[in-house]
N, C-alpha and C. Protein backbone atom coordinates (compact mmCIF):
# COMPACT_ATOMS: atom_id res chain seq x y z
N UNK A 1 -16.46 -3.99 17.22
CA UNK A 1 -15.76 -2.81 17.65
C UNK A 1 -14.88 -2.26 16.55
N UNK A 2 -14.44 -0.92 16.82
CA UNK A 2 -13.03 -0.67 16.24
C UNK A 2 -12.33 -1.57 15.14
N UNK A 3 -11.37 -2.77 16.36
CA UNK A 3 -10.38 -3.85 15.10
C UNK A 3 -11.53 -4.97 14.52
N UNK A 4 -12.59 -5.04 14.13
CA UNK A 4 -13.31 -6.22 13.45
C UNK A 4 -13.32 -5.89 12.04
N UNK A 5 -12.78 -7.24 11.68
CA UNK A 5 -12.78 -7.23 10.35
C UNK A 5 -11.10 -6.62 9.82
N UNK A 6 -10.62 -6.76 8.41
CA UNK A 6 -9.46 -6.28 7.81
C UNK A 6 -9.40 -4.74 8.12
N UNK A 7 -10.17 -3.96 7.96
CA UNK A 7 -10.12 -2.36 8.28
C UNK A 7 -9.45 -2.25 9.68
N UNK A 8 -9.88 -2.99 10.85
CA UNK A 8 -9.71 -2.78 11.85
C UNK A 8 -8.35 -3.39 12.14
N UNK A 9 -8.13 -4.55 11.96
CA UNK A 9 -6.34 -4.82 11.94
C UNK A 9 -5.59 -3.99 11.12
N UNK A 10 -6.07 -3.53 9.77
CA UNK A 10 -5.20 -2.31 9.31
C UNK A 10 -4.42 -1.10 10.16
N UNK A 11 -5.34 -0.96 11.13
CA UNK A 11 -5.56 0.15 11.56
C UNK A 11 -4.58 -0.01 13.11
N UNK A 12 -5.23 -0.86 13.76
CA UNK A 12 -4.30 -1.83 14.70
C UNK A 12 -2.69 -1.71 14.60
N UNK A 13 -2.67 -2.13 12.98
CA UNK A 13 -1.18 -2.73 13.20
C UNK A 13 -0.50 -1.28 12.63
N UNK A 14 -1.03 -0.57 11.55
CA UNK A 14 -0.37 0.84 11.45
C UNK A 14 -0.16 1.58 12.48
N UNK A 15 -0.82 1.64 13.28
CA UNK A 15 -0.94 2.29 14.49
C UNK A 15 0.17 2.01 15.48
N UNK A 16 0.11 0.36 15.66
CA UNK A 16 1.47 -0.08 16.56
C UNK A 16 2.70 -0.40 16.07
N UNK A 17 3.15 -0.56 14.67
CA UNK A 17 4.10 -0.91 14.17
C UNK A 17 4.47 0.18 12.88
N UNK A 18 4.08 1.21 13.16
CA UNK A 18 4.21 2.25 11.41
C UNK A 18 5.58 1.72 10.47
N UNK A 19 6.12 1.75 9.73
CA UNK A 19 7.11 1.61 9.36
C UNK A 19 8.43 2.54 9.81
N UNK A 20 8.45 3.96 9.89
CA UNK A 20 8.96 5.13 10.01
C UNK A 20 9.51 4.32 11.57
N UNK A 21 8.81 4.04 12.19
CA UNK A 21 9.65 3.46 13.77
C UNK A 21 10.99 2.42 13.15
N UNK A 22 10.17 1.66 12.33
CA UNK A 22 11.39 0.09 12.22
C UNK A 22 12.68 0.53 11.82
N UNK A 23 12.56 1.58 11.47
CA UNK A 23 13.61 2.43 10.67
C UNK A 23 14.83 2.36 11.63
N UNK A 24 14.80 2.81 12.79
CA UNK A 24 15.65 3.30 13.50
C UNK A 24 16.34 1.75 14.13
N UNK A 25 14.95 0.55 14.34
CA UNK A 25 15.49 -0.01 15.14
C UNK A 25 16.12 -1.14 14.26
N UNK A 26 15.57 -1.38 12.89
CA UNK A 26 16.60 -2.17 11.70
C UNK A 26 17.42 -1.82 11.01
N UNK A 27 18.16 -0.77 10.90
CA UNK A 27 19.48 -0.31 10.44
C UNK A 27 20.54 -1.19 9.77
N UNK A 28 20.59 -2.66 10.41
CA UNK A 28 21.47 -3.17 10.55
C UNK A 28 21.20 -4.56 9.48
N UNK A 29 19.67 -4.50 9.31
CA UNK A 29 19.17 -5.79 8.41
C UNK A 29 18.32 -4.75 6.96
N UNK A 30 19.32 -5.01 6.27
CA UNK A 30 19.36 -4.10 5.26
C UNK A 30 18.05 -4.86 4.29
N UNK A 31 17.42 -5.99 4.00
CA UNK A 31 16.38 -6.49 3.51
C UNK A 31 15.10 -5.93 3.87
N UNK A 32 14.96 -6.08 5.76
CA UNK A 32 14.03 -5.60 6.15
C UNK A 32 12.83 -4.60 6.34
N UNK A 33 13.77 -3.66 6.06
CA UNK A 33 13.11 -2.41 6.39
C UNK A 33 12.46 -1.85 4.58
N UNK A 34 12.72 -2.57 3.32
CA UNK A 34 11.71 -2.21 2.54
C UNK A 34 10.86 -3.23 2.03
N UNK A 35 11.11 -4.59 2.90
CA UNK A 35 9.53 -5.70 3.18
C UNK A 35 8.88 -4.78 3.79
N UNK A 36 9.23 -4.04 4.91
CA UNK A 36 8.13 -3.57 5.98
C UNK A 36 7.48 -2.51 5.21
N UNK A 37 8.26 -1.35 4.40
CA UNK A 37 7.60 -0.58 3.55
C UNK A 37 6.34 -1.08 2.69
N UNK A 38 6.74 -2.35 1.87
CA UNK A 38 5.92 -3.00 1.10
C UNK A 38 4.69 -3.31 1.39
N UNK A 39 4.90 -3.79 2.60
CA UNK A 39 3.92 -4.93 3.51
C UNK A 39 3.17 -3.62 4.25
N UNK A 40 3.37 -2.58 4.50
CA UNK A 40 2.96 -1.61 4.90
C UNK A 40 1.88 -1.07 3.69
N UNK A 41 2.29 -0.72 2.79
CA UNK A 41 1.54 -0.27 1.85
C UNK A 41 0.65 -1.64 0.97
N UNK A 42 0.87 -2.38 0.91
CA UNK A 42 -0.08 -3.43 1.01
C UNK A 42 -1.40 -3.61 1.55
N UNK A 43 -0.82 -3.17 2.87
CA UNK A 43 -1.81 -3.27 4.16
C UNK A 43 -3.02 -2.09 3.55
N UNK A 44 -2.34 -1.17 3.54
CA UNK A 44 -2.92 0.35 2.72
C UNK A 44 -4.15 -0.07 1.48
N UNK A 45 -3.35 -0.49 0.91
CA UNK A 45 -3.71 -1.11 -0.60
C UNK A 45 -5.57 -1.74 -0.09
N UNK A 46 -4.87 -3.21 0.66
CA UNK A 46 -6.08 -3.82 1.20
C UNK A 46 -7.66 -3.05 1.46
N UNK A 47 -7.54 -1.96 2.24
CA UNK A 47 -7.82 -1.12 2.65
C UNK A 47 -8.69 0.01 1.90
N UNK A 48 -7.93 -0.22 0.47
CA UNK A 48 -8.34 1.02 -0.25
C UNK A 48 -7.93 2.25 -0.74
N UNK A 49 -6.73 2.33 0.05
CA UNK A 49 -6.06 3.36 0.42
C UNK A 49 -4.68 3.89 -0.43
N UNK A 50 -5.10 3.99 -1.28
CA UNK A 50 -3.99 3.65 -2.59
C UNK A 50 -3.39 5.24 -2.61
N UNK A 51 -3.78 6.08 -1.70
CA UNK A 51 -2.89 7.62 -2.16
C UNK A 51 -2.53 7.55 -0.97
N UNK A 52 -2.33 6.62 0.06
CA UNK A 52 -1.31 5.91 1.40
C UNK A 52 -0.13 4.99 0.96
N UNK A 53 -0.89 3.84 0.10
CA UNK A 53 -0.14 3.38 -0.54
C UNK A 53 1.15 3.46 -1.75
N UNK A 54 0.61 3.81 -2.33
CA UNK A 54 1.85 4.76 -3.81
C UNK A 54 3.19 5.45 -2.74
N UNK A 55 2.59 5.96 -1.89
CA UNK A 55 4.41 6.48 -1.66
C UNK A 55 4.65 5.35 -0.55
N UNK A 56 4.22 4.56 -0.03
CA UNK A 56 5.30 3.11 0.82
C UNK A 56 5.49 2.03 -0.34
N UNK A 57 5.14 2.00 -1.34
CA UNK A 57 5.84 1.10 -2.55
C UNK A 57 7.07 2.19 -3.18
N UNK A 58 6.92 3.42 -3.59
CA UNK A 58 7.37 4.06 -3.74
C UNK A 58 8.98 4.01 -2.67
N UNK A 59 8.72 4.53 -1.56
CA UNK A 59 10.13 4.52 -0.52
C UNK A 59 10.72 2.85 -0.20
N UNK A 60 9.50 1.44 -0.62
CA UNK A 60 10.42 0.18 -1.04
C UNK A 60 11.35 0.43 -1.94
N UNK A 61 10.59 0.63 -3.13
CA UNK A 61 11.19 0.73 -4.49
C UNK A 61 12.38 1.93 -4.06
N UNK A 62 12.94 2.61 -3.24
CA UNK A 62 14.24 3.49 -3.67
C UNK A 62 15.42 2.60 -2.89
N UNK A 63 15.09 1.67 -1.85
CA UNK A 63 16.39 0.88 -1.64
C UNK A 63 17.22 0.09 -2.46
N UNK A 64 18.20 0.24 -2.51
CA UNK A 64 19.21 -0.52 -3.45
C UNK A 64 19.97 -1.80 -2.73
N UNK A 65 20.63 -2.51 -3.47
CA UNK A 65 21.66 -3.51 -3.05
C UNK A 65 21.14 -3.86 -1.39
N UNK A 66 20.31 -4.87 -1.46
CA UNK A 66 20.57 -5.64 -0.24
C UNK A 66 19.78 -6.82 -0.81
N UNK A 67 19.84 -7.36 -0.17
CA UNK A 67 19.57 -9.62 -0.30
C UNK A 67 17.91 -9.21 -0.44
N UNK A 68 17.94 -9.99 -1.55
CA UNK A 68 16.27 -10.38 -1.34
C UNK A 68 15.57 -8.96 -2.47
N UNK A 69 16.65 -8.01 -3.31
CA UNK A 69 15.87 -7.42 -3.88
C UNK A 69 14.80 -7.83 -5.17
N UNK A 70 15.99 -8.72 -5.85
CA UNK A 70 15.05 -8.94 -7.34
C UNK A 70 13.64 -9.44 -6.62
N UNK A 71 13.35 -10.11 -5.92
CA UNK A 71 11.72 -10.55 -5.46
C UNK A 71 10.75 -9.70 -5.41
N UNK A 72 11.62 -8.66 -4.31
CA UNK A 72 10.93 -7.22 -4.26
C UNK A 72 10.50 -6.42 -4.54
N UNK A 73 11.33 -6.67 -6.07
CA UNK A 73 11.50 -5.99 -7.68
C UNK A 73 10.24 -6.24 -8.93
N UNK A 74 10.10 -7.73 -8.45
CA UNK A 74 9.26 -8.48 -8.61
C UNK A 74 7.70 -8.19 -8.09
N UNK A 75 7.55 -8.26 -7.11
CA UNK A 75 6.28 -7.79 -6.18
C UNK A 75 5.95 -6.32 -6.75
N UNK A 76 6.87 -5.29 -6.06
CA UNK A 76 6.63 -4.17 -6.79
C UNK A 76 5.87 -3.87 -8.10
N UNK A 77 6.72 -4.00 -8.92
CA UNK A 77 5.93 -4.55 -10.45
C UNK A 77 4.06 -5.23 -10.50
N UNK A 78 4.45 -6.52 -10.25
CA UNK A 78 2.71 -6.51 -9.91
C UNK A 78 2.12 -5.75 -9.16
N UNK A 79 2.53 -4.96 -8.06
CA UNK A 79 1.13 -4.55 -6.95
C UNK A 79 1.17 -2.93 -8.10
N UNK A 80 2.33 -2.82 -8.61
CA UNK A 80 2.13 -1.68 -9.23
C UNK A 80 0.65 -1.55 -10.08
N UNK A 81 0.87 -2.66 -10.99
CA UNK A 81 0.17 -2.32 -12.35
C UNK A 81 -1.85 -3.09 -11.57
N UNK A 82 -1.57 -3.78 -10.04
CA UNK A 82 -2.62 -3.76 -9.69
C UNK A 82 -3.37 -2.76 -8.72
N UNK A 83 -2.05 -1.77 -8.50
CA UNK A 83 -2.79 -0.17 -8.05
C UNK A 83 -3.13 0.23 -9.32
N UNK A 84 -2.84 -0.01 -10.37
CA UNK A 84 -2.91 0.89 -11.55
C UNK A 84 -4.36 0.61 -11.83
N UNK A 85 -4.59 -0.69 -12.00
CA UNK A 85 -6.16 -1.08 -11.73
C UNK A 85 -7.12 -0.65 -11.34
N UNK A 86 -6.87 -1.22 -10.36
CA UNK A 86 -7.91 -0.59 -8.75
C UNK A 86 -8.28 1.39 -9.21
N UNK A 87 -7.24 2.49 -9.14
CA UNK A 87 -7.37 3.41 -9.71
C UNK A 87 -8.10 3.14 -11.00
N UNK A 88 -8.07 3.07 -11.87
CA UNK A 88 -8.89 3.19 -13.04
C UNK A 88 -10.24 2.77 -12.76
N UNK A 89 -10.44 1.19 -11.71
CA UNK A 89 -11.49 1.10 -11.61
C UNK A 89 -12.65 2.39 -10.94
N UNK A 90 -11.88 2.78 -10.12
CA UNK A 90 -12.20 3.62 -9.14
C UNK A 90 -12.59 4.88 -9.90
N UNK A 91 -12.15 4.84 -11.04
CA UNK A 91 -12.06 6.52 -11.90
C UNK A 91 -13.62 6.16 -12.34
N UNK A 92 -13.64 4.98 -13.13
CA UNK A 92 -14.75 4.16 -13.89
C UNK A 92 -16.07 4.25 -13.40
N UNK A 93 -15.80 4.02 -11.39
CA UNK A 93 -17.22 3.70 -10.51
C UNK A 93 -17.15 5.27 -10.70
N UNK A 94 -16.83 5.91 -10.07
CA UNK A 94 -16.70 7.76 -9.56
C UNK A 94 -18.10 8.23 -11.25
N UNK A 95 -17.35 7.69 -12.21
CA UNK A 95 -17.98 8.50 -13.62
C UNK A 95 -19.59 7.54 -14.01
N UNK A 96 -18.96 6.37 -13.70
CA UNK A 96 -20.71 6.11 -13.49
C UNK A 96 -21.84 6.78 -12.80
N UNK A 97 -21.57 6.68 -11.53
CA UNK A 97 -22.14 7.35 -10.35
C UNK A 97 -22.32 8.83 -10.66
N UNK A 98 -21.81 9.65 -11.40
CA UNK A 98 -22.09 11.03 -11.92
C UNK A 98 -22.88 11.26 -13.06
N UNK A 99 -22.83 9.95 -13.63
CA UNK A 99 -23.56 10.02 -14.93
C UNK A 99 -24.89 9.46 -14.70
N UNK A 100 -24.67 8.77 -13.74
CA UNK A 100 -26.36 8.28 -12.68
C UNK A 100 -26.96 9.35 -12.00
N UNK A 101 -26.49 10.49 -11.35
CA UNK A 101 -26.66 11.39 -11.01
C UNK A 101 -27.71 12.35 -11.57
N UNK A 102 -26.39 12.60 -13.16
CA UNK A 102 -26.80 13.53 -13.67
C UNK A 102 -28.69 13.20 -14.62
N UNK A 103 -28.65 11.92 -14.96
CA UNK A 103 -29.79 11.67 -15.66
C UNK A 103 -30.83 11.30 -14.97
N UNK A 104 -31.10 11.43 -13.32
CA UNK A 104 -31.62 11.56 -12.03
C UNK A 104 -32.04 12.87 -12.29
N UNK A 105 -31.93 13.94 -12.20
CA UNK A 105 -31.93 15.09 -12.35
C UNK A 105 -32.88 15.76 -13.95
């Protein structure tokens, strides 16, 4: 159905838990709410979904001063330079596939 497989819990849990909700109801646990960003765009990431992703690493990355950032700081950094990846790869397949195209023709 629908949730089988990683696509389908993606989809599941964006759906029932977006981040934009936790907002209102974690106010008060100042760590939380840019794990959930992270872990949100992660989820994205997994997925494929890397022009979903870039702005929920993005709105992690603008919280300041609360417990638990340098890690965060940390994570960030890698998933960065492994969106950076994934994009290039993605540029790489796209120009193959056109250049397969074109000598098809």
């Amino acid at each position: 159905g629908d949730l089988a497989g990683a696509g389908g819990i993606y989809a599941a849990i964006r759906h029932r838990f977006p981040a934009k909700k936790w907002k209102k109801l974690l106010h008060h646990e100042t760590y939380v709410l840019p794990y959930t960003f992270y872990e949100e765009g992660g989820l994205c990431m997994l997925k494929g979904d890397a022009d979903t992703a870039t702005p929920l690493f993005e709105k992690a990355e603008s919280f300041k001063d609360f417990n638990f950032e340098m890690p965060l700081a940390l994570r960030l950094h890698l998933t960065r330079d492994l969106l950076r990846r994934q994009k290039q790869e993605k540029k790489a397949d796209e120009k193959a596939a056109k250049a397969a195209a074109k000598q098809k023709k």
